[in-house]
C-alpha atoms as a PDB file:
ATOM      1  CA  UNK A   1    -137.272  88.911  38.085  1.00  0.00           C
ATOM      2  CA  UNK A   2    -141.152  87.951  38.326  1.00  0.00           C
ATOM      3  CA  UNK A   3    -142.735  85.189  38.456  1.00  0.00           C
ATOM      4  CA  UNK A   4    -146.417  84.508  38.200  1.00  0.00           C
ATOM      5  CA  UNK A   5    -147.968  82.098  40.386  1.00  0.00           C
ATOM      6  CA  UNK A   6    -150.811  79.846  38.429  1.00  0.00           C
ATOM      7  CA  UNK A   7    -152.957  77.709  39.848  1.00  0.00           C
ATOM      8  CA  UNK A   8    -152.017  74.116  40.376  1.00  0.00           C
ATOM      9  CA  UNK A   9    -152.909  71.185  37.860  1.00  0.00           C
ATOM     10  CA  UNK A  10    -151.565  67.689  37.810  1.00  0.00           C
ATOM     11  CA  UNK A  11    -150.252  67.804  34.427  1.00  0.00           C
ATOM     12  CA  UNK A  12    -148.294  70.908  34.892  1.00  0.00           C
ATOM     13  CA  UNK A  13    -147.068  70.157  38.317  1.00  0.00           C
ATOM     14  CA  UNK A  14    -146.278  66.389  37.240  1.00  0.00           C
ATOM     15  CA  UNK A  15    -142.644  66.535  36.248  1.00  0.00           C
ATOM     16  CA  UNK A  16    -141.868  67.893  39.952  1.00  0.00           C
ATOM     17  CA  UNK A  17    -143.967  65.739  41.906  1.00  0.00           C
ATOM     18  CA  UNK A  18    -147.397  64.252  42.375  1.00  0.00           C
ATOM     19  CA  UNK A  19    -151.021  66.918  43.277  1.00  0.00           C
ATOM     20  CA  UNK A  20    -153.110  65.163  45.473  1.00  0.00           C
ATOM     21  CA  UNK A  21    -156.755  66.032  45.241  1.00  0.00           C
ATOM     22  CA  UNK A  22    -160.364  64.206  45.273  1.00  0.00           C
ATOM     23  CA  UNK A  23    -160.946  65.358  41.610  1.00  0.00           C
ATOM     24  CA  UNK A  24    -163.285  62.694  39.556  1.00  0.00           C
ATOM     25  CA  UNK A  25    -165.060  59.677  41.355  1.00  0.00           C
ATOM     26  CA  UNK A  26    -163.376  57.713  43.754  1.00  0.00           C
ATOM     27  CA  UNK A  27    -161.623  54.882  42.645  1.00  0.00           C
ATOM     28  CA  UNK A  28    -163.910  52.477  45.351  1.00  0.00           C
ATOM     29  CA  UNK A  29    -166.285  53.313  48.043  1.00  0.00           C
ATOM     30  CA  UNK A  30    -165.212  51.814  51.370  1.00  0.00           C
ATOM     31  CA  UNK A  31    -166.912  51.950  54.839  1.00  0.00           C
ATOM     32  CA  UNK A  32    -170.435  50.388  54.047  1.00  0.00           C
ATOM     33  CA  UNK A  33    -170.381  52.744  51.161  1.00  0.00           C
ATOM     34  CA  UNK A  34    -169.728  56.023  53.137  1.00  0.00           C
ATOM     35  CA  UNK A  35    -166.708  57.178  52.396  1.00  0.00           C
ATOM     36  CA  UNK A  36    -164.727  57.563  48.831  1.00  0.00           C
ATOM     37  CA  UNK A  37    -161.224  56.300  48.760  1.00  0.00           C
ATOM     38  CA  UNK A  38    -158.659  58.614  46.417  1.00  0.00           C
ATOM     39  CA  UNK A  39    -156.529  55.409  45.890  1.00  0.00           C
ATOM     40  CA  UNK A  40    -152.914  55.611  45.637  1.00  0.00           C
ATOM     41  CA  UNK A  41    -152.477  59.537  44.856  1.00  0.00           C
ATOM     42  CA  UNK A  42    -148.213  59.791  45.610  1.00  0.00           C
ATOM     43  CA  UNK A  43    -145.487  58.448  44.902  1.00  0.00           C
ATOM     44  CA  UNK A  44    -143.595  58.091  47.926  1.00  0.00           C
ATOM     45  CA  UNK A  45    -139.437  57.444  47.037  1.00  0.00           C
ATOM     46  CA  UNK A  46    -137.064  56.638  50.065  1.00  0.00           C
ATOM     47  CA  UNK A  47    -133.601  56.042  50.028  1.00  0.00           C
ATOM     48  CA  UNK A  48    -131.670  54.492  53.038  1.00  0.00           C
ATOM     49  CA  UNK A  49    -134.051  55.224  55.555  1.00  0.00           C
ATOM     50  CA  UNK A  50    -138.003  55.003  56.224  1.00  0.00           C
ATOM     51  CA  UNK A  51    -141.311  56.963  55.953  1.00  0.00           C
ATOM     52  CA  UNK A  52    -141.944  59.202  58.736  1.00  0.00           C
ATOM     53  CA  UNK A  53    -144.884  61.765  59.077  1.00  0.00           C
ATOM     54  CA  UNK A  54    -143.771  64.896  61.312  1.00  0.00           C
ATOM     55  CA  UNK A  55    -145.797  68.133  62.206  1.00  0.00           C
ATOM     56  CA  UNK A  56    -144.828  71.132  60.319  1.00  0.00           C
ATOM     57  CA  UNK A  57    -146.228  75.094  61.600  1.00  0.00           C
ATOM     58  CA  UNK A  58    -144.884  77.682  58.513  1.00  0.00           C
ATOM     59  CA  UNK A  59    -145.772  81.026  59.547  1.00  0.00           C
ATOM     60  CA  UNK A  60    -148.116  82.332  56.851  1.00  0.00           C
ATOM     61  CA  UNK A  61    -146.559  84.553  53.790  1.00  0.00           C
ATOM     62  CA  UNK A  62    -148.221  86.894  51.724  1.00  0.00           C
ATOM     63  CA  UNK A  63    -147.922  87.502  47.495  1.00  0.00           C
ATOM     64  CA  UNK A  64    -146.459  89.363  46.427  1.00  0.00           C
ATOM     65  CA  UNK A  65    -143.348  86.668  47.951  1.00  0.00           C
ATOM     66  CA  UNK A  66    -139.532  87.154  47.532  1.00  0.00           C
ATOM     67  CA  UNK A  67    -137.794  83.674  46.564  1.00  0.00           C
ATOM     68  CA  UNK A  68    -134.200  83.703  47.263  1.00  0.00           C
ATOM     69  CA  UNK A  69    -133.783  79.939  47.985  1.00  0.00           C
ATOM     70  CA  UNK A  70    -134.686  76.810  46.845  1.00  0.00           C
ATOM     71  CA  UNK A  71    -133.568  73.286  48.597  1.00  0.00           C
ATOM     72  CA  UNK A  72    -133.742  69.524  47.747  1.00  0.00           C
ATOM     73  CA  UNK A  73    -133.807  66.303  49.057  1.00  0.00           C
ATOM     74  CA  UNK A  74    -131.478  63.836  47.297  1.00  0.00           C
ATOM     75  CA  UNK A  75    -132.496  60.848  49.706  1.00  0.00           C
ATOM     76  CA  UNK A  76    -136.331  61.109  49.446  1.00  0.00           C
ATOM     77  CA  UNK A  77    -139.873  62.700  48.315  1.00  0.00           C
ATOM     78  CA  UNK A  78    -141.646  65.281  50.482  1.00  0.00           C
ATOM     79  CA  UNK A  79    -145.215  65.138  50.873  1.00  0.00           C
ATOM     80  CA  UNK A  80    -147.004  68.720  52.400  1.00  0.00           C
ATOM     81  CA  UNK A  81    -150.720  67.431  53.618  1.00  0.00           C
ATOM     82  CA  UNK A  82    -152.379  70.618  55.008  1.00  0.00           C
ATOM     83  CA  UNK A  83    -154.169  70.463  57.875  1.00  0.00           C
ATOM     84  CA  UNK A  84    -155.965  73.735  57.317  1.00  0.00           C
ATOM     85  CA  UNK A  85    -158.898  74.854  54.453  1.00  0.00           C
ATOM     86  CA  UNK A  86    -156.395  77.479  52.895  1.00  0.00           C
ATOM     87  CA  UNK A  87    -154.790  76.770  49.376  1.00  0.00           C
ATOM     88  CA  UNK A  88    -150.494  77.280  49.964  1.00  0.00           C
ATOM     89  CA  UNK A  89    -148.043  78.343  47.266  1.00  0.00           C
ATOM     90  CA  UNK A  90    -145.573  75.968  45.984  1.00  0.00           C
ATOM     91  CA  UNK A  91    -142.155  76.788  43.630  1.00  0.00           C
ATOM     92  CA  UNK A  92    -140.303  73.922  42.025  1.00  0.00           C
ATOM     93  CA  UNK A  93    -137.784  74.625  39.701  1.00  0.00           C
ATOM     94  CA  UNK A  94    -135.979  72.606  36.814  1.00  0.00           C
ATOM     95  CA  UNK A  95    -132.447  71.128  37.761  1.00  0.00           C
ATOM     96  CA  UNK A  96    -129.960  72.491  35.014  1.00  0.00           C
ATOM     97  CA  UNK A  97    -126.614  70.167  35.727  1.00  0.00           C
ATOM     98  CA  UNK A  98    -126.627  70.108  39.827  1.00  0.00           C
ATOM     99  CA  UNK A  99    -128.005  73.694  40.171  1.00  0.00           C
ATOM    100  CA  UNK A 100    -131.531  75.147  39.946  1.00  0.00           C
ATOM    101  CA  UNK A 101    -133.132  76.598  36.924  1.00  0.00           C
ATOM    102  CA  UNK A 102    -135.761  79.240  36.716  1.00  0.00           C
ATOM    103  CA  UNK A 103    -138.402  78.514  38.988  1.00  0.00           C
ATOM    104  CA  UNK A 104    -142.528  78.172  38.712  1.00  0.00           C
ATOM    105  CA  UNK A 105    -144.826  78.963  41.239  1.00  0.00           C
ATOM    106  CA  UNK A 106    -147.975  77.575  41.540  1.00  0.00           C
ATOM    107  CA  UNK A 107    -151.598  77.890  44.124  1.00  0.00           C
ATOM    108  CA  UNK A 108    -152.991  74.717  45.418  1.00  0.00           C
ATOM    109  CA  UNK A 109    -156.641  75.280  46.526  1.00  0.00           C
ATOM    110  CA  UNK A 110    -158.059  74.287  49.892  1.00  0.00           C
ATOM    111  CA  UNK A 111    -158.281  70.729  50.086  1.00  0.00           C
ATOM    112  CA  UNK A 112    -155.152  69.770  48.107  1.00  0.00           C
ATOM    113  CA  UNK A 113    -151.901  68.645  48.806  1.00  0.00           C
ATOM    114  CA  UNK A 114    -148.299  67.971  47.079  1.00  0.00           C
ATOM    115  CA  UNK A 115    -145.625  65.594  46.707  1.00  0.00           C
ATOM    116  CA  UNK A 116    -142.727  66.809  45.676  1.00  0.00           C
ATOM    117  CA  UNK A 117    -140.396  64.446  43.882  1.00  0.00           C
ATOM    118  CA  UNK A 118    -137.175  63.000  45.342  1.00  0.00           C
ATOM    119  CA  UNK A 119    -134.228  65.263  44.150  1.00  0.00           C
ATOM    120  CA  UNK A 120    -136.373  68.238  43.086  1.00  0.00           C
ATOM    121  CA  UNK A 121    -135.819  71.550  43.498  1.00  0.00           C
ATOM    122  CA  UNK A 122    -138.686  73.765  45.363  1.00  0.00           C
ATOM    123  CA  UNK A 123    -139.224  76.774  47.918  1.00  0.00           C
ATOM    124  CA  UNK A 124    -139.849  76.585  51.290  1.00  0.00           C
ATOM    125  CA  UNK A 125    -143.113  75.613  52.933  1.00  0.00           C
ATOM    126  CA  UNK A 126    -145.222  78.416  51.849  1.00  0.00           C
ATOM    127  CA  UNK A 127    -148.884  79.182  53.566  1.00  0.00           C
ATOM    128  CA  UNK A 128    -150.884  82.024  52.631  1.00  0.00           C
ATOM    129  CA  UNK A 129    -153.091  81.735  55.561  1.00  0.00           C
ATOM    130  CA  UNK A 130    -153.091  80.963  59.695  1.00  0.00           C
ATOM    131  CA  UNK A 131    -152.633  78.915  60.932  1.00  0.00           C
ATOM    132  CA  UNK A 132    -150.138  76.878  58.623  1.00  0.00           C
ATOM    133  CA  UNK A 133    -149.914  73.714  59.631  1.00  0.00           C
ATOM    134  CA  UNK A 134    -148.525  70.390  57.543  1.00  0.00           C
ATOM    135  CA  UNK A 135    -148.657  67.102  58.098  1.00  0.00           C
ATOM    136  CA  UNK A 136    -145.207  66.307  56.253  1.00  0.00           C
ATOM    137  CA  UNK A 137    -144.262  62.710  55.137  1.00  0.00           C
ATOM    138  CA  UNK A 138    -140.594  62.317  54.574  1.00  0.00           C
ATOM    139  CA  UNK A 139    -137.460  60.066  54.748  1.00  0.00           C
ATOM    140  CA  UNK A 140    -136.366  60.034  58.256  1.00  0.00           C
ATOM    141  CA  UNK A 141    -132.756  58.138  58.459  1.00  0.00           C
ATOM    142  CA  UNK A 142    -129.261  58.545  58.753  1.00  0.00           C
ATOM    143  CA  UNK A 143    -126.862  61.191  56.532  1.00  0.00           C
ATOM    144  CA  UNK A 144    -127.377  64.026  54.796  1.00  0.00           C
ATOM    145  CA  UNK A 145    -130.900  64.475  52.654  1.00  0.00           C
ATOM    146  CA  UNK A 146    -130.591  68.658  52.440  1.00  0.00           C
ATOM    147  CA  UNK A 147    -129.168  70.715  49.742  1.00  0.00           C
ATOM    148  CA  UNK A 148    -129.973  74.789  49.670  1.00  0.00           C
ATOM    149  CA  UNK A 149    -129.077  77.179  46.621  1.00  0.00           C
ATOM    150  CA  UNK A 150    -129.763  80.689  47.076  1.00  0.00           C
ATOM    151  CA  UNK A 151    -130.644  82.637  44.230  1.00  0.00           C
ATOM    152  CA  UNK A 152    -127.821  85.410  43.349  1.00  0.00           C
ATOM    153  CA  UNK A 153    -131.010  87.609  42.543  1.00  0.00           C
ATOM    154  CA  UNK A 154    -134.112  86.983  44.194  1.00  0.00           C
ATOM    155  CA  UNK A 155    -137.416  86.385  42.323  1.00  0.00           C
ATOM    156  CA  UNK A 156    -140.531  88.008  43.316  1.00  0.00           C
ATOM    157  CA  UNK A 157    -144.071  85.804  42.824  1.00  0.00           C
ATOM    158  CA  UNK A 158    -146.986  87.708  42.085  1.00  0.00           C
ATOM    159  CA  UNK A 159    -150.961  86.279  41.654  1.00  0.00           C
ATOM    160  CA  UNK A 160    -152.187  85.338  38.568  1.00  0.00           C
END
């Protein structure tokens, strides 16, 4: 089963989560007029618990890439913040009653991140490149915020 990956755009990628990006003008100029400020780009959900920003390092994957799991996070968003110039691949897929549906795949270009909705499914954190590493704001609290399906048959994600 194939899947091809396209690249990322806010209004495809916005019933999963949120692309952040520095496309258009900033919405105000801060710093004596020196730096642009990208106001307000994610919507960060929590449950019982707070926001905390950990260090993630993904060893880098290459296309074409086998998908045999997906996971979600009932209790709170994810937000993946590269701290690299390399674009990453990103799956999300549909929930059909409690269980994922057919997944997309999509390329973020350097310079962009993702927020990926509370509750959605997506694919692991997926670099293309070296040295993959993510700043990663999540909910950090108490109970259980992880659910994993894998995929009876795996998908394979092949560039555009």
């Amino acid at each position: 089963m194939k899947i091809v990956a396209e690249p990322i755009d806010a209004e495809a990628f916005a019933p999963f989560g949120d692309l952040l990006d520095t496309s258009g003008a900033p919405d105000r100029l801060i710093n004596a007029g020196l730096c642009g400020r990208f106001h307000d780009r994610a919507r960060l959900d929590f449950g019982d618990g707070r926001a905390g920003v950990s260090l993630f390092q993904a060893e880098p994957r290459t296309l074409p890439y086998r998908l045999d799991m997906v996971e979600r996070h009932p209790e709170g968003s994810q937000c993946f913040v590269p701290m690299s110039e390399h674009g990453f691949l990103v799956t999300v897929a549909p929930d059909e009653n409690g269980t994922p549906g057919r997944p997309l795949a999509f390329l973020t270009r350097p310079g962009q991140a993702v927020n990926v909705h509370r509750g959605t499914w997506h694919g692991v954190l997926t670099p293309l490149a070296a040295p993959g590493l993510f700043a990663v704001i999540d909910r950090i609290g108490p109970g259980s915020n992880l659910e994993e399906h894998r995929f009876a048959t795996p998908f394979e994600i092949a560039e555009t």
